[in-house]
PDB file of N, CA and C in Angstrom:
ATOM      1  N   UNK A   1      89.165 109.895 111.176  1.00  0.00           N
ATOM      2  CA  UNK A   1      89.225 109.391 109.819  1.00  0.00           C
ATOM      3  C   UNK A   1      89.654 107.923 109.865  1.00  0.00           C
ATOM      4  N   UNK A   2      88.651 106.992 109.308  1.00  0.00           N
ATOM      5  CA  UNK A   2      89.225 105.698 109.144  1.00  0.00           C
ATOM      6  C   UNK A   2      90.186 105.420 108.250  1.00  0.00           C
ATOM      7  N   UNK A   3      91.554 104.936 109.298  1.00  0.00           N
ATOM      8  CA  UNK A   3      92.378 103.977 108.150  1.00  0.00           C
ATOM      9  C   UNK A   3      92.520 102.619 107.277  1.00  0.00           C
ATOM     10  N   UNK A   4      93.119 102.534 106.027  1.00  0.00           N
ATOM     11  CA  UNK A   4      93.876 101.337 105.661  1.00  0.00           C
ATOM     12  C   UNK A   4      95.030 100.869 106.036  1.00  0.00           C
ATOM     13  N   UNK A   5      95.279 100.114 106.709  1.00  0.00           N
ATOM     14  CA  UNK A   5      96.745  99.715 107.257  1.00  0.00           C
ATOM     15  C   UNK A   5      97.251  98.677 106.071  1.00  0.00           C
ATOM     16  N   UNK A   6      98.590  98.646 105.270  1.00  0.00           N
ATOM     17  CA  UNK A   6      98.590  97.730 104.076  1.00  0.00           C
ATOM     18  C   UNK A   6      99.913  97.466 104.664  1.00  0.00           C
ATOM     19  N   UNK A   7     100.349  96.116 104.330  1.00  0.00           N
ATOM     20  CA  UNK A   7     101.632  95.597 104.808  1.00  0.00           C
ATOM     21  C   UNK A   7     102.031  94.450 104.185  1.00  0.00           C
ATOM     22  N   UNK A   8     103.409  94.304 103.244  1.00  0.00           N
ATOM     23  CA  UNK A   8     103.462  93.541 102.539  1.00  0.00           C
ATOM     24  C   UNK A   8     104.887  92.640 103.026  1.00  0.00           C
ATOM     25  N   UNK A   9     104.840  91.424 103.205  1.00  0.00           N
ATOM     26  CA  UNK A   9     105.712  90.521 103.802  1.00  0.00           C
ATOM     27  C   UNK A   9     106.990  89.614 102.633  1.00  0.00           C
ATOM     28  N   UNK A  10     107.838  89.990 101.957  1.00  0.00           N
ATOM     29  CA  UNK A  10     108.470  89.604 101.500  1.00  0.00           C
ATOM     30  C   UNK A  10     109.441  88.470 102.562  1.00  0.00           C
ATOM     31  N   UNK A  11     109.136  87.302 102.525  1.00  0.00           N
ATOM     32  CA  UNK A  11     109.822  86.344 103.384  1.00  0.00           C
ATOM     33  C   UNK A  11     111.436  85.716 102.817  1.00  0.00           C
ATOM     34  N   UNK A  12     112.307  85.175 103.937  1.00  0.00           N
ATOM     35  CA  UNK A  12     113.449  84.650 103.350  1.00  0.00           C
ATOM     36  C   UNK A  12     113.262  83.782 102.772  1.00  0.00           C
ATOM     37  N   UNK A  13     111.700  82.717 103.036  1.00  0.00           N
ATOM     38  CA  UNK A  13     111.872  81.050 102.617  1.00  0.00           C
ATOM     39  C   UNK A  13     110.393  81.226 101.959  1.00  0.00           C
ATOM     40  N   UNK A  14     110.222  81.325 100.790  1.00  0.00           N
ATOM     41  CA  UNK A  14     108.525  81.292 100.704  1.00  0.00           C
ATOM     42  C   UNK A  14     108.148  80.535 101.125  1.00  0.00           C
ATOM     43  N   UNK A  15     108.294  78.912 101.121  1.00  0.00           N
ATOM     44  CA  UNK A  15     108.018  77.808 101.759  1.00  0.00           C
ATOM     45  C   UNK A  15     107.082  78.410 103.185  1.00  0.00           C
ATOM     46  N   UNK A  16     107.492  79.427 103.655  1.00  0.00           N
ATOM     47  CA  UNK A  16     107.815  80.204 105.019  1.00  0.00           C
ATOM     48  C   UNK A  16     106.063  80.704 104.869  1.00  0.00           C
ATOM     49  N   UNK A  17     105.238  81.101 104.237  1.00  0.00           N
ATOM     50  CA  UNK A  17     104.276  81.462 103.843  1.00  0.00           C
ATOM     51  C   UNK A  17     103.069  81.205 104.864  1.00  0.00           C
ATOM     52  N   UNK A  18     102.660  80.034 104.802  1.00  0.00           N
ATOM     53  CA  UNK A  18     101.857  79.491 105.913  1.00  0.00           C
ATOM     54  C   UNK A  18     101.777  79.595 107.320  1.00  0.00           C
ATOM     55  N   UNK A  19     103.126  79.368 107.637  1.00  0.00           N
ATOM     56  CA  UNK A  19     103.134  79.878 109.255  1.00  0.00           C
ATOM     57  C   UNK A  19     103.200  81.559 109.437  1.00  0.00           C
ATOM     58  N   UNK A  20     103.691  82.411 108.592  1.00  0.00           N
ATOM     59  CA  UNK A  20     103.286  83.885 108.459  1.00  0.00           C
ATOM     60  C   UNK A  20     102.050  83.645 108.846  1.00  0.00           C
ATOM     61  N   UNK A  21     100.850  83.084 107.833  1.00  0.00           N
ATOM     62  CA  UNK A  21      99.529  83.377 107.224  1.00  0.00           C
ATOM     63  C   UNK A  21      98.967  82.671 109.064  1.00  0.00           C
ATOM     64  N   UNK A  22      99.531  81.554 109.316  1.00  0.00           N
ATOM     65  CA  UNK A  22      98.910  81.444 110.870  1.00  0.00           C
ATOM     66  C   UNK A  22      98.875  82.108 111.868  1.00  0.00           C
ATOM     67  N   UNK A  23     100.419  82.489 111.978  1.00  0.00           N
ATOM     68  CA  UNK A  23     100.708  83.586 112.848  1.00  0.00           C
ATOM     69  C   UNK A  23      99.414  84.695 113.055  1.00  0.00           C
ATOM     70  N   UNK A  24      99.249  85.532 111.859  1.00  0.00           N
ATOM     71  CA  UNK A  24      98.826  87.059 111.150  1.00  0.00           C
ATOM     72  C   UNK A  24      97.363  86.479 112.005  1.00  0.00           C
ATOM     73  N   UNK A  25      96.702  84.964 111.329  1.00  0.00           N
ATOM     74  CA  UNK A  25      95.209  84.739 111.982  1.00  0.00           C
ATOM     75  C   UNK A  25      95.110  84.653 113.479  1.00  0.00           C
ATOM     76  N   UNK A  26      96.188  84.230 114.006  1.00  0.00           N
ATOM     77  CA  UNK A  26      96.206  83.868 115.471  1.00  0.00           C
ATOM     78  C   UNK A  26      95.786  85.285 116.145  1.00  0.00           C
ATOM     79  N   UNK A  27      96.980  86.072 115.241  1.00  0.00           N
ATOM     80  CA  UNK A  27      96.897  87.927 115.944  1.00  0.00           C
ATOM     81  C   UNK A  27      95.346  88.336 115.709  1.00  0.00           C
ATOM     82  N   UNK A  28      95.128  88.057 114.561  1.00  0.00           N
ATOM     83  CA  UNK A  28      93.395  88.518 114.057  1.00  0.00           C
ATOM     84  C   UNK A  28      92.605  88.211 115.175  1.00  0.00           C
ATOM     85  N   UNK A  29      92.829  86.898 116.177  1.00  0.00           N
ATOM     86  CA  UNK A  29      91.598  86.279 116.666  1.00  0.00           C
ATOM     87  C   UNK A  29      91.859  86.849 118.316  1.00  0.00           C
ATOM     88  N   UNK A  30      93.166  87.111 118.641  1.00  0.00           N
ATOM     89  CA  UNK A  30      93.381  87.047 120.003  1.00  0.00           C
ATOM     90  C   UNK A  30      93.225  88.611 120.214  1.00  0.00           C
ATOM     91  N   UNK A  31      93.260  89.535 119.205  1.00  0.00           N
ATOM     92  CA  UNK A  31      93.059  91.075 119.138  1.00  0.00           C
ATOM     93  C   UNK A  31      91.904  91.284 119.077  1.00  0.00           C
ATOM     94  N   UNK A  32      90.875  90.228 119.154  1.00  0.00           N
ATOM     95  CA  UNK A  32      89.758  90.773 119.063  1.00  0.00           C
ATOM     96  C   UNK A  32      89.030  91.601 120.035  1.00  0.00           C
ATOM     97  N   UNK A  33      89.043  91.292 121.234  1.00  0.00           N
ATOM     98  CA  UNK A  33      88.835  91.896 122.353  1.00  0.00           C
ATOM     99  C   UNK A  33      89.192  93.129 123.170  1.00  0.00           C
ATOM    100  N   UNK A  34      90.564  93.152 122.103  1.00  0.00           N
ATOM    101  CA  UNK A  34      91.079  94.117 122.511  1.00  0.00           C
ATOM    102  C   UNK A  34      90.933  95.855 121.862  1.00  0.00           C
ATOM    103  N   UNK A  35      91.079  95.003 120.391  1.00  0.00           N
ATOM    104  CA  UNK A  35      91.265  96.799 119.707  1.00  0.00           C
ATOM    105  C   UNK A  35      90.325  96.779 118.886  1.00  0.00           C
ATOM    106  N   UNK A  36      89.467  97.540 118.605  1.00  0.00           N
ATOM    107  CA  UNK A  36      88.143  97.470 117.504  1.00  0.00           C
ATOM    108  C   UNK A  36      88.545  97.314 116.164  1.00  0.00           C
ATOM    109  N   UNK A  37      88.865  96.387 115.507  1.00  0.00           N
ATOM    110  CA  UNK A  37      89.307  96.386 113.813  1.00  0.00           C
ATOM    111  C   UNK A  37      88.237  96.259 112.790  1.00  0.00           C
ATOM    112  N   UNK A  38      87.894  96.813 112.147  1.00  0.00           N
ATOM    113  CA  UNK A  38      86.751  97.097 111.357  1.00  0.00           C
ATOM    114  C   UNK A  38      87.076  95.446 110.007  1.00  0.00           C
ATOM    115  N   UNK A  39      88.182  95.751 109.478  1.00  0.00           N
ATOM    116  CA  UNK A  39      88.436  94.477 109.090  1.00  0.00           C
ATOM    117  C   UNK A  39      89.855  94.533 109.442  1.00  0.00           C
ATOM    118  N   UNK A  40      90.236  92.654 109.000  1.00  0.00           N
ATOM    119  CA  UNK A  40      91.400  92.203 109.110  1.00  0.00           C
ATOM    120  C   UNK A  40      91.510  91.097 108.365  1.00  0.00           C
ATOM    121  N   UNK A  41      92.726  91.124 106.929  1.00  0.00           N
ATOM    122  CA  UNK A  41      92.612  90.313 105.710  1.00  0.00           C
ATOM    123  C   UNK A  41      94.137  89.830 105.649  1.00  0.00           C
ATOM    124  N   UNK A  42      94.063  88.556 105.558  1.00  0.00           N
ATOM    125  CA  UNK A  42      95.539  87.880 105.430  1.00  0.00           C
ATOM    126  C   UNK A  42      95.350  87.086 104.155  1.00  0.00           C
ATOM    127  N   UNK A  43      96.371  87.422 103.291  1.00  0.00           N
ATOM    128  CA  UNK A  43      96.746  86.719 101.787  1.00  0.00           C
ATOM    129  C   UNK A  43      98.099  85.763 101.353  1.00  0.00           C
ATOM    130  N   UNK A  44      98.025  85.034 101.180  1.00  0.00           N
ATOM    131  CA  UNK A  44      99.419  84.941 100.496  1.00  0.00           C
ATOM    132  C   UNK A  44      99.111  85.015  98.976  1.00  0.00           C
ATOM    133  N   UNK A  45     100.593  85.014  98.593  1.00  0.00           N
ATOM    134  CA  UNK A  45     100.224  85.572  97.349  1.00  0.00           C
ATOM    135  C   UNK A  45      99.898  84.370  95.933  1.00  0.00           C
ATOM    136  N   UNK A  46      99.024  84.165  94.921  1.00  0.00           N
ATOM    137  CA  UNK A  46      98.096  83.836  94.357  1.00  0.00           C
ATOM    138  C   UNK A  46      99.428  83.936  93.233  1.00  0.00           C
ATOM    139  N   UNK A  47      99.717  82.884  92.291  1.00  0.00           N
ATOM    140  CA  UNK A  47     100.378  82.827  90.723  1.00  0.00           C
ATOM    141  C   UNK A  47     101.575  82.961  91.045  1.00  0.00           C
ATOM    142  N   UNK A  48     102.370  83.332  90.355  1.00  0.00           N
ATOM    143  CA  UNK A  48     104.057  83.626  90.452  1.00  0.00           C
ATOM    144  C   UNK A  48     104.241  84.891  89.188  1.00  0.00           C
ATOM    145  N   UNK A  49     105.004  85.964  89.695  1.00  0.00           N
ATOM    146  CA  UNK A  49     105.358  86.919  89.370  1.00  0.00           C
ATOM    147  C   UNK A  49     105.571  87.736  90.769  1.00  0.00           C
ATOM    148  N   UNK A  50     104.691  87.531  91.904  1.00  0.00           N
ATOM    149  CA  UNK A  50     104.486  88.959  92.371  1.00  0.00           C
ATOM    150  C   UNK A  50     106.115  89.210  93.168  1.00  0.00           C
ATOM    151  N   UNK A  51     106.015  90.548  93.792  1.00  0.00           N
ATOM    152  CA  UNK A  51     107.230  90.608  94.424  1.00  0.00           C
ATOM    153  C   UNK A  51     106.783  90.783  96.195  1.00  0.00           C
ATOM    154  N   UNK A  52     106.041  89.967  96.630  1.00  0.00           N
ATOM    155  CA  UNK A  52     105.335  90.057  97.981  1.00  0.00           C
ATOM    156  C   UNK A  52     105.223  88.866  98.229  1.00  0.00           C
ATOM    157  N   UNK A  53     105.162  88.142  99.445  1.00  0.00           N
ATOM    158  CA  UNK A  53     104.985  86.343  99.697  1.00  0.00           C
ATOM    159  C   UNK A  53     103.719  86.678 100.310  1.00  0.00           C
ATOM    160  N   UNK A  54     103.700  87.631 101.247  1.00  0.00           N
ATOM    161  CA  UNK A  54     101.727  87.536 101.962  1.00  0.00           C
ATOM    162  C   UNK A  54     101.581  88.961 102.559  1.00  0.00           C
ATOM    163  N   UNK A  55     100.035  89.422 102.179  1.00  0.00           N
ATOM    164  CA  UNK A  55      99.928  90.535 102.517  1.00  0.00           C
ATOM    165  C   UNK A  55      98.979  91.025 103.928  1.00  0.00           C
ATOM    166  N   UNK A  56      99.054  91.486 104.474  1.00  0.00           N
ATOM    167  CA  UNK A  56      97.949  91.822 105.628  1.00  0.00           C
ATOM    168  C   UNK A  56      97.237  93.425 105.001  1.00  0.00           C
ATOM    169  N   UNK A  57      96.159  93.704 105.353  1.00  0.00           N
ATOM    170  CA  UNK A  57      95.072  94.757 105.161  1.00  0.00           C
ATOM    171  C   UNK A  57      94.233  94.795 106.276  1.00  0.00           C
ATOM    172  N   UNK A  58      94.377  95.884 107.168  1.00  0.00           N
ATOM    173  CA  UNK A  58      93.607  95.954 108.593  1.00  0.00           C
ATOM    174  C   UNK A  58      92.917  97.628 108.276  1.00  0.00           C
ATOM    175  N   UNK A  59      91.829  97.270 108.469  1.00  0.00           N
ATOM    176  CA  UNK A  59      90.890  98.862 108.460  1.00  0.00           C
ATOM    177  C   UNK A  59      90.656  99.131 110.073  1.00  0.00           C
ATOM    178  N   UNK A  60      91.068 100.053 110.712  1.00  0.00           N
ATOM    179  CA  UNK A  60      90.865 100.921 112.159  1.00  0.00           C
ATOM    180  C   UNK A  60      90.082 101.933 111.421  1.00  0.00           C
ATOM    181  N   UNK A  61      89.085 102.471 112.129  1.00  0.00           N
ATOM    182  CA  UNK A  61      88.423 103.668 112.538  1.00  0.00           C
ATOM    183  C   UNK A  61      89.126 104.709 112.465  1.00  0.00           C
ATOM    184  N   UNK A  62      90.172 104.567 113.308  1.00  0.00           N
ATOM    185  CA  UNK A  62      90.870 105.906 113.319  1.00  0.00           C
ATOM    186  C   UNK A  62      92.396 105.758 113.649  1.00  0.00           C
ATOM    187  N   UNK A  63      93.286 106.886 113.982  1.00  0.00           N
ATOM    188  CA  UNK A  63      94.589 106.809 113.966  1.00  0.00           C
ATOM    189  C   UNK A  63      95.041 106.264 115.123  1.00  0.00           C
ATOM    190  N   UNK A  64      94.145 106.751 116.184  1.00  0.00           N
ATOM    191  CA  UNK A  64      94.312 106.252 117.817  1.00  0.00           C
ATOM    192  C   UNK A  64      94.217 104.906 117.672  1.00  0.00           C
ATOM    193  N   UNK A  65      93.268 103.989 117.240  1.00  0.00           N
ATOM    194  CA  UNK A  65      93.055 102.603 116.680  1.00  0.00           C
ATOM    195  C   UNK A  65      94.559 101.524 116.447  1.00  0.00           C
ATOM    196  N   UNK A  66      94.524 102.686 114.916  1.00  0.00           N
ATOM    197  CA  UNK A  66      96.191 101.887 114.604  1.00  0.00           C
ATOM    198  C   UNK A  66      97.101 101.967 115.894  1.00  0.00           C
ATOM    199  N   UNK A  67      97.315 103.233 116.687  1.00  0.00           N
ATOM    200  CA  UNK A  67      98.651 103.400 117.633  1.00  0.00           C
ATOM    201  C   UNK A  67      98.229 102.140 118.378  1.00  0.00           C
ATOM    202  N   UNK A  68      97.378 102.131 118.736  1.00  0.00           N
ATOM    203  CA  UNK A  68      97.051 100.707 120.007  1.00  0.00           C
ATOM    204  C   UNK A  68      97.131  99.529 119.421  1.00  0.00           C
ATOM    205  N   UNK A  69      96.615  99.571 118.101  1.00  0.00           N
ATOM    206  CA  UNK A  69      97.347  97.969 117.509  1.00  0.00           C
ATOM    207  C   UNK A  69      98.812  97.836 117.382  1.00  0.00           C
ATOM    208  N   UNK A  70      99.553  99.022 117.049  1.00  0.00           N
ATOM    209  CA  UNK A  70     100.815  99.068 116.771  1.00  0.00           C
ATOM    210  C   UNK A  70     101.604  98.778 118.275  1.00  0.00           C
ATOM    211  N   UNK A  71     101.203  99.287 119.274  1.00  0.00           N
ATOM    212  CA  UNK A  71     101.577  99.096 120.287  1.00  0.00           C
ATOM    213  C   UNK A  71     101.631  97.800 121.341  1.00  0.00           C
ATOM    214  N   UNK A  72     100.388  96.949 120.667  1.00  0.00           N
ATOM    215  CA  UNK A  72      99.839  96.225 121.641  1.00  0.00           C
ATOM    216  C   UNK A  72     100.841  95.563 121.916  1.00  0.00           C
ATOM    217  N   UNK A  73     100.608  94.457 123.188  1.00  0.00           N
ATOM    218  CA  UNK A  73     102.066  93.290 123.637  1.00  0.00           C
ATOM    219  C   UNK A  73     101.446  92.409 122.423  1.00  0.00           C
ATOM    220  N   UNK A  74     100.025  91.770 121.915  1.00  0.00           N
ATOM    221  CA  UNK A  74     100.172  90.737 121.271  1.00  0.00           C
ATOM    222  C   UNK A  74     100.529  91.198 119.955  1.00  0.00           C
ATOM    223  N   UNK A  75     100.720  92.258 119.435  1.00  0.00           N
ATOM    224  CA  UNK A  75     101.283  92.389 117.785  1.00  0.00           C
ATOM    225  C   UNK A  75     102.404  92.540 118.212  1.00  0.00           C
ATOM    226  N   UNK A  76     103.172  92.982 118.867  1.00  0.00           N
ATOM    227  CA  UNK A  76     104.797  93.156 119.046  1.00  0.00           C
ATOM    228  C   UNK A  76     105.367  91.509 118.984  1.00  0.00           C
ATOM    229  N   UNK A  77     104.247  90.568 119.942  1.00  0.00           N
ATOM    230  CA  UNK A  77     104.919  89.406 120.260  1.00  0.00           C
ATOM    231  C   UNK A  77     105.305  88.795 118.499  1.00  0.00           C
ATOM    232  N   UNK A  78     104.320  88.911 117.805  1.00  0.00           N
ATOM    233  CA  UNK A  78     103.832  88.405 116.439  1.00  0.00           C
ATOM    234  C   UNK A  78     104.820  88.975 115.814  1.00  0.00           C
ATOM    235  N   UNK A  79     105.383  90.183 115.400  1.00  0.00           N
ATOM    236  CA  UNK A  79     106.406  91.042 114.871  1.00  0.00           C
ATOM    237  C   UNK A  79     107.442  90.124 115.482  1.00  0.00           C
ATOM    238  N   UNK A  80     108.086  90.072 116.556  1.00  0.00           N
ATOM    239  CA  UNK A  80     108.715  89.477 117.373  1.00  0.00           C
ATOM    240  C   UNK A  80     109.231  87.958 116.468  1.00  0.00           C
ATOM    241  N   UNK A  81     108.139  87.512 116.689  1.00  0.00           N
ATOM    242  CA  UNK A  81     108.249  85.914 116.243  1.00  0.00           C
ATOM    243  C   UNK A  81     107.831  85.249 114.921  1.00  0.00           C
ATOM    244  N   UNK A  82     107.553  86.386 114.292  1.00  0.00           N
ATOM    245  CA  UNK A  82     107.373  86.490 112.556  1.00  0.00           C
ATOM    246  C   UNK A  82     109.069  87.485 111.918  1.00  0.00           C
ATOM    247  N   UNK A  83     109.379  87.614 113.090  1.00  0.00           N
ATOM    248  CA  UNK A  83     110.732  88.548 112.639  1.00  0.00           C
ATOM    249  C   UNK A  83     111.885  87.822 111.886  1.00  0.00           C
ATOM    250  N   UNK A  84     111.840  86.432 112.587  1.00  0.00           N
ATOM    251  CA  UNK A  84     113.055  85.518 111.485  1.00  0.00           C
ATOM    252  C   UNK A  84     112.878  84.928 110.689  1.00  0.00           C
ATOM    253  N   UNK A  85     111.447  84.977 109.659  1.00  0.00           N
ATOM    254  CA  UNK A  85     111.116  84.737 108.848  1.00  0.00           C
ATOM    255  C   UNK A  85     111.036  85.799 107.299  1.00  0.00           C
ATOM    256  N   UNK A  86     110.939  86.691 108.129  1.00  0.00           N
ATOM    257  CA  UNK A  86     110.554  88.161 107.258  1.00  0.00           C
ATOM    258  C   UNK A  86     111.820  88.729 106.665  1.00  0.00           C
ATOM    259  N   UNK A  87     111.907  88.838 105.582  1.00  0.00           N
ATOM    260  CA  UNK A  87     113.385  89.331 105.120  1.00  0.00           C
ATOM    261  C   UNK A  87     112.864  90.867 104.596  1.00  0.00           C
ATOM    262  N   UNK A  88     111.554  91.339 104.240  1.00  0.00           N
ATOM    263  CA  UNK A  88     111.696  92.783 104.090  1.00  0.00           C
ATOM    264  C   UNK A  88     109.977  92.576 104.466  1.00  0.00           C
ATOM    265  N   UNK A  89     109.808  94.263 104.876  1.00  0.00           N
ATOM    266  CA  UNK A  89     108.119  94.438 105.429  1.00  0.00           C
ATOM    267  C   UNK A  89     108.125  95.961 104.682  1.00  0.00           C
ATOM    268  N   UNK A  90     107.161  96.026 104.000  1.00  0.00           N
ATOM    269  CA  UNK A  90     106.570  97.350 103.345  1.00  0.00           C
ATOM    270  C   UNK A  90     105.203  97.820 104.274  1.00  0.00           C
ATOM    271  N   UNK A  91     104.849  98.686 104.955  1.00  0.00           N
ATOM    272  CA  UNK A  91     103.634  99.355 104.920  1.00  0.00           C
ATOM    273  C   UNK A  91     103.628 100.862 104.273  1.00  0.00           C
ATOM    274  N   UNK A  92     102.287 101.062 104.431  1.00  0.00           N
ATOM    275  CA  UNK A  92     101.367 102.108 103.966  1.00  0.00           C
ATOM    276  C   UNK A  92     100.127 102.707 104.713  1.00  0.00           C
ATOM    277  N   UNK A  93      99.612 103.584 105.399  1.00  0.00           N
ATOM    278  CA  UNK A  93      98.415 103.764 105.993  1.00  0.00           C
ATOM    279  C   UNK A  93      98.206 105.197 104.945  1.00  0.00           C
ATOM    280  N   UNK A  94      96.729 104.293 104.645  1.00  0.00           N
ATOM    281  CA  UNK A  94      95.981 105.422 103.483  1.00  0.00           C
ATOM    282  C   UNK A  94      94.590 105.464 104.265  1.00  0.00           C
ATOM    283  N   UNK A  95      93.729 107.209 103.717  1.00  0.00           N
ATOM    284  CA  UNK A  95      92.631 106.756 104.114  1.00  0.00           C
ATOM    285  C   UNK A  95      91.850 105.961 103.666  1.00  0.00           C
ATOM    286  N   UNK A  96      90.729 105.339 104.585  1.00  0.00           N
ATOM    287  CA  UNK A  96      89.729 104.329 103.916  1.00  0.00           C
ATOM    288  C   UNK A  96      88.846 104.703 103.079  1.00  0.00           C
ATOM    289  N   UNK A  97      88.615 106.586 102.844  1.00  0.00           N
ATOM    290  CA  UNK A  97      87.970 106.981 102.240  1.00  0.00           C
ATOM    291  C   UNK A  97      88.051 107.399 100.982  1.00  0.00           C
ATOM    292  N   UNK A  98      89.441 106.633 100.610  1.00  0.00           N
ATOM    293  CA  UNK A  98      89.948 106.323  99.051  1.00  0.00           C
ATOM    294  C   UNK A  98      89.261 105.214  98.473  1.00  0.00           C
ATOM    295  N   UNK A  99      88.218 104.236  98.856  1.00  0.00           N
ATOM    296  CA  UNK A  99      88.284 103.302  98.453  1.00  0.00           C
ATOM    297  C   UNK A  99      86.446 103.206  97.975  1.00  0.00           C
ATOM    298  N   UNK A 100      85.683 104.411  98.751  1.00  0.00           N
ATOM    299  CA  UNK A 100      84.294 104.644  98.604  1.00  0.00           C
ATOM    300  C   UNK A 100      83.825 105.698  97.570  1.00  0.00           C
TER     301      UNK A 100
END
């Protein structure tokens, strides 16, 4: 069953926003080779109200998919070094077949 991976980045510094949003693309581009991602969507957030600074949305195939992204050395490094920026992280994995 293909997943939605949803993950929402509430940062300490919004200012902080951009280098998240580089970081998240760097991971997008250097994972490519590695783990099959059906998509991979980086946002920051658009107006003022929301309660999120930038969001990521990654679709895997399947659950085995996510464990190997979750696992990999280059998303840990990224977690790692997006970690003193991040003051709270929300996810969610729904199926993708909520959305068809």
């Amino acid at each position: 069953m293909a997943l939605r991976h949803i993950l929402l980045f509430k940062l300490a510094k919004k200012e902080d926003a951009s280098i998240c949003v580089e970081e998240l693309k760097k991971l997008r581009e250097s994972l490519k080779p590695h783990v099959p991602i059906l998509s991979f969507i980086i946002s920051e957030t658009i107006g003022a109200g929301g309660s999120a600074d930038v969001a990521l949305i990654v679709d895997f195939p399947d659950a085995a998919t996510l464990k190997l992204y979750q696992e990999h050395p280059l998303h840990l490094a990224v977690v790692q070094k997006n970690g003193s920026i991040v003051a709270e992280r929300l996810s969610i994995q729904i199926p993708l077949s909520l959305f068809e």
